[in-house]
PDB file of N, CA and C in Angstrom:
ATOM      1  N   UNK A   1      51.742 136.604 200.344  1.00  0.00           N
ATOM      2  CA  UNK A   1      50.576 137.229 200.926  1.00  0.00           C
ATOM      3  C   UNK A   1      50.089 136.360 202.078  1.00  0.00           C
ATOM      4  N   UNK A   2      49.794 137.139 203.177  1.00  0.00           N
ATOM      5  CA  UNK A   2      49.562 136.368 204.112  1.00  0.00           C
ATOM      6  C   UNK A   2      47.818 136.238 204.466  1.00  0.00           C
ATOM      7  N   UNK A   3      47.328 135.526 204.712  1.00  0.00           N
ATOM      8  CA  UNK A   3      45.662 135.742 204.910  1.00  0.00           C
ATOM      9  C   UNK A   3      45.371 134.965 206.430  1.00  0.00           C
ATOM     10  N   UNK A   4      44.128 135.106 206.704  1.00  0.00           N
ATOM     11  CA  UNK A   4      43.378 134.822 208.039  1.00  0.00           C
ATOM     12  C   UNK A   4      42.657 134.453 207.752  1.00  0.00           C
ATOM     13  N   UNK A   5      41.877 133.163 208.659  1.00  0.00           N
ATOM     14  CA  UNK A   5      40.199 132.794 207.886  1.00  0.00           C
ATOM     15  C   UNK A   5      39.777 133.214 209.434  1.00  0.00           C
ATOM     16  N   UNK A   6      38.443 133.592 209.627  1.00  0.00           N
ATOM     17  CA  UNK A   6      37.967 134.169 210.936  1.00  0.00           C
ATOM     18  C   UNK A   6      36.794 133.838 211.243  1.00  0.00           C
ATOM     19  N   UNK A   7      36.332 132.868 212.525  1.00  0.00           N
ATOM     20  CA  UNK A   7      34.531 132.624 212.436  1.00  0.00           C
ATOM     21  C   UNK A   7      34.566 132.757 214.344  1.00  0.00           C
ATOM     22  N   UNK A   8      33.341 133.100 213.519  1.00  0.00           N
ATOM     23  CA  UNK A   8      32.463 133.733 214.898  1.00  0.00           C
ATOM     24  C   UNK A   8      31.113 132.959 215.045  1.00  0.00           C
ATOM     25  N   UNK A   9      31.177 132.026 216.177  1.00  0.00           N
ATOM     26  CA  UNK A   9      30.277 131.432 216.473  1.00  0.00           C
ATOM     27  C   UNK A   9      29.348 131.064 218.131  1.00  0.00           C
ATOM     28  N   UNK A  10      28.671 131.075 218.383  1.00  0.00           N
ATOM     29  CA  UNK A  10      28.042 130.967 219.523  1.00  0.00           C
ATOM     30  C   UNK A  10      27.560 129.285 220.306  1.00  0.00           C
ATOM     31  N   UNK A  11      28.323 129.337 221.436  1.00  0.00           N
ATOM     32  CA  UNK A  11      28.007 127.773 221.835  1.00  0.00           C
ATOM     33  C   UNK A  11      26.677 127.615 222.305  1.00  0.00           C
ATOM     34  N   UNK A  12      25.624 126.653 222.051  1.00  0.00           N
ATOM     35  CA  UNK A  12      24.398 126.356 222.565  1.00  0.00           C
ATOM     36  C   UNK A  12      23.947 126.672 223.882  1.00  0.00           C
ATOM     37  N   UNK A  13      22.883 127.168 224.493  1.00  0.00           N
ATOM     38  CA  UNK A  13      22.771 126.833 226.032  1.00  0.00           C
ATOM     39  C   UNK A  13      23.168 125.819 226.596  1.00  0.00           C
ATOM     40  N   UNK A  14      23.754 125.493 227.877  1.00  0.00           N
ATOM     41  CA  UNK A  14      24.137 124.687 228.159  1.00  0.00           C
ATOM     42  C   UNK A  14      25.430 123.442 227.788  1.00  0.00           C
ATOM     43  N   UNK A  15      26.068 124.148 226.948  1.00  0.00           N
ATOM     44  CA  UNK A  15      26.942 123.894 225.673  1.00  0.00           C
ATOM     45  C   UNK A  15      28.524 123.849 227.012  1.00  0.00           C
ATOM     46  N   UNK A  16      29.701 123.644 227.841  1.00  0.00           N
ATOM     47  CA  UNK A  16      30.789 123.749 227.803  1.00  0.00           C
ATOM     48  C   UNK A  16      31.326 124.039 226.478  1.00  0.00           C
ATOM     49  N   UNK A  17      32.743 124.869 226.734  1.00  0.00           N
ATOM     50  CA  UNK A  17      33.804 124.794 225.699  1.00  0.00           C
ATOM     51  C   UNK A  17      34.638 123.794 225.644  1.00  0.00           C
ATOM     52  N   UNK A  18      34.369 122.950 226.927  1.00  0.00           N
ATOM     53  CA  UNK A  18      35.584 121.559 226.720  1.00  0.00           C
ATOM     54  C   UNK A  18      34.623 120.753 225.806  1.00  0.00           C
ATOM     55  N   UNK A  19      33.491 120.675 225.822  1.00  0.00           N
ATOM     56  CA  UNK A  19      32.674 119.864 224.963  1.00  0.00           C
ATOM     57  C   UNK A  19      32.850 119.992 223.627  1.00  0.00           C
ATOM     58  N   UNK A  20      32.656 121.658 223.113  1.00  0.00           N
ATOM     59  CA  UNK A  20      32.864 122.138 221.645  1.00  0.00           C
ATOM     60  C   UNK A  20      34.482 121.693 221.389  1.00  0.00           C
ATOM     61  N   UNK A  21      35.429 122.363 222.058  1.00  0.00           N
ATOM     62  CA  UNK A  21      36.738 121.719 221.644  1.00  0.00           C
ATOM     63  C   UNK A  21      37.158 120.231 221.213  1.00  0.00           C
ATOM     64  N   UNK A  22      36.918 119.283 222.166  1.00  0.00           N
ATOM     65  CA  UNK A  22      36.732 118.014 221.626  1.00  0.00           C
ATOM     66  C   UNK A  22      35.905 117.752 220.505  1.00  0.00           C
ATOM     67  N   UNK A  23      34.643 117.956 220.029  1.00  0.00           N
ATOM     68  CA  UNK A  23      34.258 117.920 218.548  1.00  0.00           C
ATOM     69  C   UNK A  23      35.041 117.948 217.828  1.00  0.00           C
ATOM     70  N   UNK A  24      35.327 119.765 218.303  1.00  0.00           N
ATOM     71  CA  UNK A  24      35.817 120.848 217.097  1.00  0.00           C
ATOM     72  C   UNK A  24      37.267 120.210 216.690  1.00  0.00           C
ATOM     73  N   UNK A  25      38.509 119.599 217.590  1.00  0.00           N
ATOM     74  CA  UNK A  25      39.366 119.124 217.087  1.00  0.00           C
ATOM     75  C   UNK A  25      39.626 118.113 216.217  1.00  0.00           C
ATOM     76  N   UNK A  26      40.301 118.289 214.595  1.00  0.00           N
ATOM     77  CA  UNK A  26      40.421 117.295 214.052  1.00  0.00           C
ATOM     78  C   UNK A  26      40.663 116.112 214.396  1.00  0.00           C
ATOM     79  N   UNK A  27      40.074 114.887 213.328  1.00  0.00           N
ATOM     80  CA  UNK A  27      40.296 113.860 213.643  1.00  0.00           C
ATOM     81  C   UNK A  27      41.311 113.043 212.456  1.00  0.00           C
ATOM     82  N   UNK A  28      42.150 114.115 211.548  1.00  0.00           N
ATOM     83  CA  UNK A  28      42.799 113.826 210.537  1.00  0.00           C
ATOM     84  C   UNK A  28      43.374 114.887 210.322  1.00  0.00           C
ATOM     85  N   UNK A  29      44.892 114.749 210.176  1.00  0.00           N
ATOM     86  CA  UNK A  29      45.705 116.296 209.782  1.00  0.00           C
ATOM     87  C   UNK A  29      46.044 116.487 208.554  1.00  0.00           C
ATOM     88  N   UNK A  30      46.357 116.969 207.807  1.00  0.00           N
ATOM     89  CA  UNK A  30      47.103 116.964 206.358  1.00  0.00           C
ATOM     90  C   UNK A  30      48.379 117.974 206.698  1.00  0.00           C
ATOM     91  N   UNK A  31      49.514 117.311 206.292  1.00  0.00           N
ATOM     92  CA  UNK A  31      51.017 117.704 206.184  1.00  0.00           C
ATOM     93  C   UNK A  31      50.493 119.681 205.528  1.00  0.00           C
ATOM     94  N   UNK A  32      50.208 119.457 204.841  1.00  0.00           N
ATOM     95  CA  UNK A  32      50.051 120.669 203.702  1.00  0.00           C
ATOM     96  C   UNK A  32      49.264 121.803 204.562  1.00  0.00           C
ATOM     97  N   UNK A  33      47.622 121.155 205.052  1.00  0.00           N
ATOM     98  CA  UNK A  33      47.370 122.077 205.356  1.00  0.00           C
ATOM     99  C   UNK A  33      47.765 123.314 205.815  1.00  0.00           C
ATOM    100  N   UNK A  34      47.116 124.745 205.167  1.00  0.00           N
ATOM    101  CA  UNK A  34      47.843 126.001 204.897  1.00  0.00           C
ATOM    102  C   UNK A  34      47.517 126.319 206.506  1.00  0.00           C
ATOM    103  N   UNK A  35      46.596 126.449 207.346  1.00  0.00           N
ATOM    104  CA  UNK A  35      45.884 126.797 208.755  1.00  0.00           C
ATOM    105  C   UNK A  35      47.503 126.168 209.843  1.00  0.00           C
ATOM    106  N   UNK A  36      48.332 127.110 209.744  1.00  0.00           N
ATOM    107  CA  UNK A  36      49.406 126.624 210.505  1.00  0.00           C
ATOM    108  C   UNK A  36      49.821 126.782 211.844  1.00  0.00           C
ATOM    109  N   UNK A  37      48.691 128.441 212.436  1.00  0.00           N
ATOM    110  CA  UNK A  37      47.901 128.459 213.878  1.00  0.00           C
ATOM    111  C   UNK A  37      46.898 128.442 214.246  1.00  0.00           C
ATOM    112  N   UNK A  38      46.265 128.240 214.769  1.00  0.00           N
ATOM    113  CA  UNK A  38      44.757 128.659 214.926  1.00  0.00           C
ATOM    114  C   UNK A  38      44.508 129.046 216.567  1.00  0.00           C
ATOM    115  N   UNK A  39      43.896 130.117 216.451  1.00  0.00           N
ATOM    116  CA  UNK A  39      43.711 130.934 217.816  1.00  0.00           C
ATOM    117  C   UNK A  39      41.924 131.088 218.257  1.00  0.00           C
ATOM    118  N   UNK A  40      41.779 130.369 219.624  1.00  0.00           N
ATOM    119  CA  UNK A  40      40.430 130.484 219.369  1.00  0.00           C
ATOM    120  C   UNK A  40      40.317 131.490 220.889  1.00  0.00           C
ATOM    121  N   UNK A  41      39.467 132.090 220.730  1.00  0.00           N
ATOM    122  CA  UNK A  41      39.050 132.531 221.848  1.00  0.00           C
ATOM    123  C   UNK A  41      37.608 132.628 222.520  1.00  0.00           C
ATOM    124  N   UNK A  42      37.005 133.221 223.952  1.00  0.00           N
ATOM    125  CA  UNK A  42      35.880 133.165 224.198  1.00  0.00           C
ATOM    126  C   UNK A  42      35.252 134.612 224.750  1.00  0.00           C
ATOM    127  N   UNK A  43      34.177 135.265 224.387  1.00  0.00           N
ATOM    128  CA  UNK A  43      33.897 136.621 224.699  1.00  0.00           C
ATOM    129  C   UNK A  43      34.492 136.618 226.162  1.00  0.00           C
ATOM    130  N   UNK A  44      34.874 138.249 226.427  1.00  0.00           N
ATOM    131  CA  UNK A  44      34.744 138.512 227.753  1.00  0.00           C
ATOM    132  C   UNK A  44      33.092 139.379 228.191  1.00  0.00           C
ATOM    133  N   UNK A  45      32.607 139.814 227.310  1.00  0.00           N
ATOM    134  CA  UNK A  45      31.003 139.632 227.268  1.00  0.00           C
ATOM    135  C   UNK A  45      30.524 138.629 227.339  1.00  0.00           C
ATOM    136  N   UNK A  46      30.493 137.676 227.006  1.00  0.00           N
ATOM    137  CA  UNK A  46      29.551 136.644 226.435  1.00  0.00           C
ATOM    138  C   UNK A  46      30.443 135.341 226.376  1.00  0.00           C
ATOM    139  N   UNK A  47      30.491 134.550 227.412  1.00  0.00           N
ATOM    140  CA  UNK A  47      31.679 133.517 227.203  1.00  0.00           C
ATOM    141  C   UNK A  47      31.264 132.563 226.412  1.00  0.00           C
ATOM    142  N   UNK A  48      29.970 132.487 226.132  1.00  0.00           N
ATOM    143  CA  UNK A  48      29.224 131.357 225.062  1.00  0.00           C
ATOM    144  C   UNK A  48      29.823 131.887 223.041  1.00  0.00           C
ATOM    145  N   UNK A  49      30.350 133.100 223.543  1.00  0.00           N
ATOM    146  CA  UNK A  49      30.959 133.547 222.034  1.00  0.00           C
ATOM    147  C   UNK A  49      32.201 133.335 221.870  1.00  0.00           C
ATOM    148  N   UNK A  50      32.222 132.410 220.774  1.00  0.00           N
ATOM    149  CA  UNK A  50      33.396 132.148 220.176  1.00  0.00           C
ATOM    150  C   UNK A  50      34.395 132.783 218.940  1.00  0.00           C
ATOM    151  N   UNK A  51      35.355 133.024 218.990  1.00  0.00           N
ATOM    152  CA  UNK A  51      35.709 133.569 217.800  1.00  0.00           C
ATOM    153  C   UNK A  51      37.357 132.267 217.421  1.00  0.00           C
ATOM    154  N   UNK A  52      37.440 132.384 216.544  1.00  0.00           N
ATOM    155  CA  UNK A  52      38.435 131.726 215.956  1.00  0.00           C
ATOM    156  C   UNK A  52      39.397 131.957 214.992  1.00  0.00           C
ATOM    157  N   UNK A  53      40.145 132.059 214.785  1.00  0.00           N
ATOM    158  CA  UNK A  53      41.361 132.715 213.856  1.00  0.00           C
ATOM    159  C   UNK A  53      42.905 131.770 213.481  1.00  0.00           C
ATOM    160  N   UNK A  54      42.554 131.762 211.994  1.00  0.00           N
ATOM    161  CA  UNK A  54      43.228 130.861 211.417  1.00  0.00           C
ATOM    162  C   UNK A  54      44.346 132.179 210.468  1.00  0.00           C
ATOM    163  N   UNK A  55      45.862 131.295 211.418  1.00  0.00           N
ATOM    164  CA  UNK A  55      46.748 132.161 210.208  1.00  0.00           C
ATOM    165  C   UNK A  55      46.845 131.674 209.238  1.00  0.00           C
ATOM    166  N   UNK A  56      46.998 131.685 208.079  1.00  0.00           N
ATOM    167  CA  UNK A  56      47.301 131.063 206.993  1.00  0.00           C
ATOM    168  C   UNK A  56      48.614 131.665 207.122  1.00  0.00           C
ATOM    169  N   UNK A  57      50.014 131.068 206.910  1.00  0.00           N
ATOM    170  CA  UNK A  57      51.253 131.783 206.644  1.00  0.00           C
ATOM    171  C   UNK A  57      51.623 131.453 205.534  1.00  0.00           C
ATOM    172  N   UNK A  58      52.769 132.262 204.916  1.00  0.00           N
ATOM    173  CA  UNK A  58      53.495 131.707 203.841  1.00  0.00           C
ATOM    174  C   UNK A  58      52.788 132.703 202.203  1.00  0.00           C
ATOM    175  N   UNK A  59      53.272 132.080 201.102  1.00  0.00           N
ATOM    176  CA  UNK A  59      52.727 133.092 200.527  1.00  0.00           C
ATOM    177  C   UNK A  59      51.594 132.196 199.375  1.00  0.00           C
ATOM    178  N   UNK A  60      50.375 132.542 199.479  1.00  0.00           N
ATOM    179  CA  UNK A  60      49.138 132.450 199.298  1.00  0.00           C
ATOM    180  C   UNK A  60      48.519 133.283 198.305  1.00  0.00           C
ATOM    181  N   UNK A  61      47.871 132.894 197.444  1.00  0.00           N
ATOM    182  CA  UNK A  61      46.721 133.930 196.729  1.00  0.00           C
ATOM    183  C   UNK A  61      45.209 133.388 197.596  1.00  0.00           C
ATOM    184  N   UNK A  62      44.592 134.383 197.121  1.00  0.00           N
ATOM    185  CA  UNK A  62      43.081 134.310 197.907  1.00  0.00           C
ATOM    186  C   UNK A  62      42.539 133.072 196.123  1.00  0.00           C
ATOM    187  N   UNK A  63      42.797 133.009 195.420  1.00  0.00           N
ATOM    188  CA  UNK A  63      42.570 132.007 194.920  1.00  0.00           C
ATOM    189  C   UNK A  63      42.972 130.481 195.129  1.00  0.00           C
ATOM    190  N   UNK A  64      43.914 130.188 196.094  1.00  0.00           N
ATOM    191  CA  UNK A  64      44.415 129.174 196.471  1.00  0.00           C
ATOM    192  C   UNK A  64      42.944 128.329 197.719  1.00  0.00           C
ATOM    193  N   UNK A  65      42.427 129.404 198.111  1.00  0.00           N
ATOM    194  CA  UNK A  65      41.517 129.239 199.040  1.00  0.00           C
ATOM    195  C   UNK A  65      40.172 127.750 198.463  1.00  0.00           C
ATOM    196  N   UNK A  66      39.875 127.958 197.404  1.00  0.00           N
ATOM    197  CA  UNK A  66      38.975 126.946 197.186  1.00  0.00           C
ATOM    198  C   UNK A  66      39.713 126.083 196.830  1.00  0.00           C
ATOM    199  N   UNK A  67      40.818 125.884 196.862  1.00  0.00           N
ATOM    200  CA  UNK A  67      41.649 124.516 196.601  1.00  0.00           C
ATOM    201  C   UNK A  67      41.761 123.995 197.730  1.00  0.00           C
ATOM    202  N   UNK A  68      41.995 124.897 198.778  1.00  0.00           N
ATOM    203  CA  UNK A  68      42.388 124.309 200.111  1.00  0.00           C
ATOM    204  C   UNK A  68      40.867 123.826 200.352  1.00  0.00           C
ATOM    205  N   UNK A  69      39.699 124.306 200.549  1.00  0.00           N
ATOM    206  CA  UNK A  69      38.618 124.174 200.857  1.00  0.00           C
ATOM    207  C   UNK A  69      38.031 122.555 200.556  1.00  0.00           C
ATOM    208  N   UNK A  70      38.498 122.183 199.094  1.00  0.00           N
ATOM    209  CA  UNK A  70      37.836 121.212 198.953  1.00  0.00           C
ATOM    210  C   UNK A  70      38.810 119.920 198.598  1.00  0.00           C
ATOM    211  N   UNK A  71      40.121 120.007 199.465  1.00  0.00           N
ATOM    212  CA  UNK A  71      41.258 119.582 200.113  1.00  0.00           C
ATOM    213  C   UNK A  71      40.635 118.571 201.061  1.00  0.00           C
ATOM    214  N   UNK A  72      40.528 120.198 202.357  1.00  0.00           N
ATOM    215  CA  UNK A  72      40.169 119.552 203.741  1.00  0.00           C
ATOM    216  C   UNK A  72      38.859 119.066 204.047  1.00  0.00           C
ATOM    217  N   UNK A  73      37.338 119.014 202.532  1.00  0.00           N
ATOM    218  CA  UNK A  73      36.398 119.096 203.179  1.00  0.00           C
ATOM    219  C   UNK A  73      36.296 117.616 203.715  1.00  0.00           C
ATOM    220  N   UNK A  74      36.703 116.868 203.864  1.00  0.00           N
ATOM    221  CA  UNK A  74      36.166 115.529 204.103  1.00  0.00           C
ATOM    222  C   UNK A  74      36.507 115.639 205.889  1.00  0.00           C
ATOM    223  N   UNK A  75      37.752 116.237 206.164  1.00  0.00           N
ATOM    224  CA  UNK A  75      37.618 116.386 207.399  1.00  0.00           C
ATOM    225  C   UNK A  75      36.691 117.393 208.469  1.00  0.00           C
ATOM    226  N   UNK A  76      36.735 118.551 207.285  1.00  0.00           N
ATOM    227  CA  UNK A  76      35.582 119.596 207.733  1.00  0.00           C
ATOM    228  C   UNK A  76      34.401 119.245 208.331  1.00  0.00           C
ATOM    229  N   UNK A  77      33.737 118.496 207.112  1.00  0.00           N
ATOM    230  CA  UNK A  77      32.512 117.819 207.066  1.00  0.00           C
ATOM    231  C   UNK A  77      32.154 116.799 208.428  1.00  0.00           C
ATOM    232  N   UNK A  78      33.524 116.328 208.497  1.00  0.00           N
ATOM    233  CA  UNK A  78      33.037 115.047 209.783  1.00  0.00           C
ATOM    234  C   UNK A  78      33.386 116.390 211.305  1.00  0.00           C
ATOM    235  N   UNK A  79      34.081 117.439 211.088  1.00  0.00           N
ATOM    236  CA  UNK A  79      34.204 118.072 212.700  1.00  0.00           C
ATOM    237  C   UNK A  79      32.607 118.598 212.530  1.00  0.00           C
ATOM    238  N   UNK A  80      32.596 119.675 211.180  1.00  0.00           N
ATOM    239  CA  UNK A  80      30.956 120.211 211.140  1.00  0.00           C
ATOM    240  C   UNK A  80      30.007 118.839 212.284  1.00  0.00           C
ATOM    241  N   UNK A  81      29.838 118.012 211.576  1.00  0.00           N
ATOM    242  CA  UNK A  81      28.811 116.907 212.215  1.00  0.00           C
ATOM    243  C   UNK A  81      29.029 116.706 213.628  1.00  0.00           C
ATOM    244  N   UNK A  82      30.117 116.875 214.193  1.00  0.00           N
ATOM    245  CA  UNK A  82      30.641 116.742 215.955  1.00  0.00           C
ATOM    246  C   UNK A  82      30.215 117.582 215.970  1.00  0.00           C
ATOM    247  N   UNK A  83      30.146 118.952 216.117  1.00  0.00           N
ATOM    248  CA  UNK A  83      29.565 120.001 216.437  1.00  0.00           C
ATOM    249  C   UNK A  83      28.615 120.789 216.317  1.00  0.00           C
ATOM    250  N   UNK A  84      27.829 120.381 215.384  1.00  0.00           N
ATOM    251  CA  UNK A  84      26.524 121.222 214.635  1.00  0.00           C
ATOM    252  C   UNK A  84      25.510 121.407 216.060  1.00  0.00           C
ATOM    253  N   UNK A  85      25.277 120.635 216.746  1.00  0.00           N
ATOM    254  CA  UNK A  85      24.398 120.686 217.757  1.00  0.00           C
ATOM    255  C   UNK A  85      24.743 120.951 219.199  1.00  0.00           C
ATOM    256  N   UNK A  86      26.156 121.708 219.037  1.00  0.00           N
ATOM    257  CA  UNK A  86      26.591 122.073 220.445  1.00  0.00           C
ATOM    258  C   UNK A  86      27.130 123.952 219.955  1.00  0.00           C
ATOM    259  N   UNK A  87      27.037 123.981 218.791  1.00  0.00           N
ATOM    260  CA  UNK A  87      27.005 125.794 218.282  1.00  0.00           C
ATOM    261  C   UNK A  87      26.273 126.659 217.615  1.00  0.00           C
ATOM    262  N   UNK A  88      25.509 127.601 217.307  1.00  0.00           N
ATOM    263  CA  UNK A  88      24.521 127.943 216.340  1.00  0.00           C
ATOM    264  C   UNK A  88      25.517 128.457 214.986  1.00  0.00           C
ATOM    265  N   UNK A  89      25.197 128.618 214.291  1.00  0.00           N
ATOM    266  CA  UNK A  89      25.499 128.967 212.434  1.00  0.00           C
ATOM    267  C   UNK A  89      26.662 129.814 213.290  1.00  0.00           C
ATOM    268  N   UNK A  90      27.732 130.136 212.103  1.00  0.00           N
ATOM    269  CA  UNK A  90      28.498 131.325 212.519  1.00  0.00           C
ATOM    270  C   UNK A  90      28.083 132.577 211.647  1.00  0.00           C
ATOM    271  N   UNK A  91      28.225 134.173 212.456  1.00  0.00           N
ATOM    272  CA  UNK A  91      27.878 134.883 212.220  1.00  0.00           C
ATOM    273  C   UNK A  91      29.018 135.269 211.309  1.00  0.00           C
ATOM    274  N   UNK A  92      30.095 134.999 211.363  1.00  0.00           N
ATOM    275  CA  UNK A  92      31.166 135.470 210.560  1.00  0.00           C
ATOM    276  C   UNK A  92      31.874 134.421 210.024  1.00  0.00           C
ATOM    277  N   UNK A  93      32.041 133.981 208.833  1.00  0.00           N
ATOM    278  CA  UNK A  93      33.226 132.865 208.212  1.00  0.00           C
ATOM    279  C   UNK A  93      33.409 133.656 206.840  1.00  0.00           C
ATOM    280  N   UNK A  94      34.628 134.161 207.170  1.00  0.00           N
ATOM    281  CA  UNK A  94      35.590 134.668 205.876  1.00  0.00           C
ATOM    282  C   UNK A  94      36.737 134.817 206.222  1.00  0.00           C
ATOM    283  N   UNK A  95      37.503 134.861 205.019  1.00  0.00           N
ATOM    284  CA  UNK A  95      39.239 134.957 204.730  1.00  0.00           C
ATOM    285  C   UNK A  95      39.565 136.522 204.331  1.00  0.00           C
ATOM    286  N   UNK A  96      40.373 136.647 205.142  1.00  0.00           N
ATOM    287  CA  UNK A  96      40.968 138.137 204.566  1.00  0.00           C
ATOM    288  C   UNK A  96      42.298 138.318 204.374  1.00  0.00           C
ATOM    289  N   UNK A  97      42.698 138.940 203.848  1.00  0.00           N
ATOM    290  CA  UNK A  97      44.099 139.492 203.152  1.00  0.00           C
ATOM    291  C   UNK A  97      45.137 140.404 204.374  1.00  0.00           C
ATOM    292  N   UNK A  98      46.256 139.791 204.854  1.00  0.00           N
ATOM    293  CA  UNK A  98      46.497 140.904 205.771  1.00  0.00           C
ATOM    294  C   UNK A  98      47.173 141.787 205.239  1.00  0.00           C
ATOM    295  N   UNK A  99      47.069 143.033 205.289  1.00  0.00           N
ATOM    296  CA  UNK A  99      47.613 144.360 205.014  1.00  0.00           C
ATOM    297  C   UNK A  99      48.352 145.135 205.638  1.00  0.00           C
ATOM    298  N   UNK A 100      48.002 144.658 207.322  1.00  0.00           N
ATOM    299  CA  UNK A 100      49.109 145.554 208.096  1.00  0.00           C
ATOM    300  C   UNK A 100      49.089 144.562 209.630  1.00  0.00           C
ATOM    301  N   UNK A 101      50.437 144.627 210.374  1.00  0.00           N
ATOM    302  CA  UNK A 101      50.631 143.840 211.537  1.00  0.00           C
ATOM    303  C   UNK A 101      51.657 145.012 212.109  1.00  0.00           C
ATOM    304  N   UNK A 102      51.273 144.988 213.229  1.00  0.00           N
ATOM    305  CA  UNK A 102      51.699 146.305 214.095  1.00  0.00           C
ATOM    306  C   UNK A 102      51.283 145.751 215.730  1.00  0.00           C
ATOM    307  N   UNK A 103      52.952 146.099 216.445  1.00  0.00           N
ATOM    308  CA  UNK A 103      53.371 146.399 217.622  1.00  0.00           C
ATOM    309  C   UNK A 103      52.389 147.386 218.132  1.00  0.00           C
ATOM    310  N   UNK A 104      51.079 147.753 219.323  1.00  0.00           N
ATOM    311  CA  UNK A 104      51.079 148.733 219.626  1.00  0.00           C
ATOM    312  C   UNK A 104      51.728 149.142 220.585  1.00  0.00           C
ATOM    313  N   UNK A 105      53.013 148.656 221.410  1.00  0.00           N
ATOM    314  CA  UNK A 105      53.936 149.277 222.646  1.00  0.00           C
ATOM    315  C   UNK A 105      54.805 149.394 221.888  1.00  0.00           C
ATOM    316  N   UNK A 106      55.483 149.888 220.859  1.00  0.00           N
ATOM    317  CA  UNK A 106      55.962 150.622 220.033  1.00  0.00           C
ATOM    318  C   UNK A 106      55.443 151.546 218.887  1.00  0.00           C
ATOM    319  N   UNK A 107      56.404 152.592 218.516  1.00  0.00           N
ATOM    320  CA  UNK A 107      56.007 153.663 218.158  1.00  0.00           C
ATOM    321  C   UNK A 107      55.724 152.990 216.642  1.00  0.00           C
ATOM    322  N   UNK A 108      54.928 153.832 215.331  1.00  0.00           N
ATOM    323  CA  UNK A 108      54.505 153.379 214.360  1.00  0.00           C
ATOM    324  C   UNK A 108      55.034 154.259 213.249  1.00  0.00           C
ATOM    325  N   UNK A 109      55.692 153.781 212.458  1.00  0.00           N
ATOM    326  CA  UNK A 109      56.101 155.395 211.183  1.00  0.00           C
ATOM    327  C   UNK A 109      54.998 155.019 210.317  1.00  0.00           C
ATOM    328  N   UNK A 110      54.258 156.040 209.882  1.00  0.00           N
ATOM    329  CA  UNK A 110      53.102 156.206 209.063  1.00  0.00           C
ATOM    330  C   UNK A 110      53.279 155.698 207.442  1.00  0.00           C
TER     331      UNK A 110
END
């Protein structure tokens, strides 16, 4: 099973994204960790909006999730603290289950 973790967050006034990136990048990796891409992007509305997207690959239960969680928190915890004051709360942080991945410049059988 493959899953995604997904957050949506907003950079401060006056905030750069080269600023948030440097925080936001770990300062400790783990071999294991399941987060094996991570895709961030910035509104084309709103370039102060961030969204972020973590593949998880490989095969996973959504119960594996609080294992991983309190795995990585020690590194979490120290990026959280680089960054708390250059993003507001995120409006979105959850993991979801993927169900379907689809080409749209190819045709789709139902």
């Amino acid at each position: 099973m493959q899953l995604v973790g997904v957050m949506v967050r907003k950079l401060n006034e006056g905030v750069e994204y080269g600023e948030f990136r440097r925080g936001w990048l770990p300062d400790e990796t783990l071999p294991d960790d399941p987060r094996t891409r991570v895709i961030t992007a910035l509104g084309l509305e709103d370039s102060r909006e961030i969204i972020t997207i973590a593949l998880i690959e490989g095969d996973h239960e959504p119960a594996d999730v609080q294992a991983w969680a309190e795995r990585l928190a020690p590194v979490e915890e120290r990026r959280y603290e680089r960054i708390k004051d250059l993003v507001g709360p995120p409006t979105l942080n959850a993991v979801y289950r993927v169900v379907a991945e689809d080409d749209l410049s190819r045709p789709i059988a139902g």
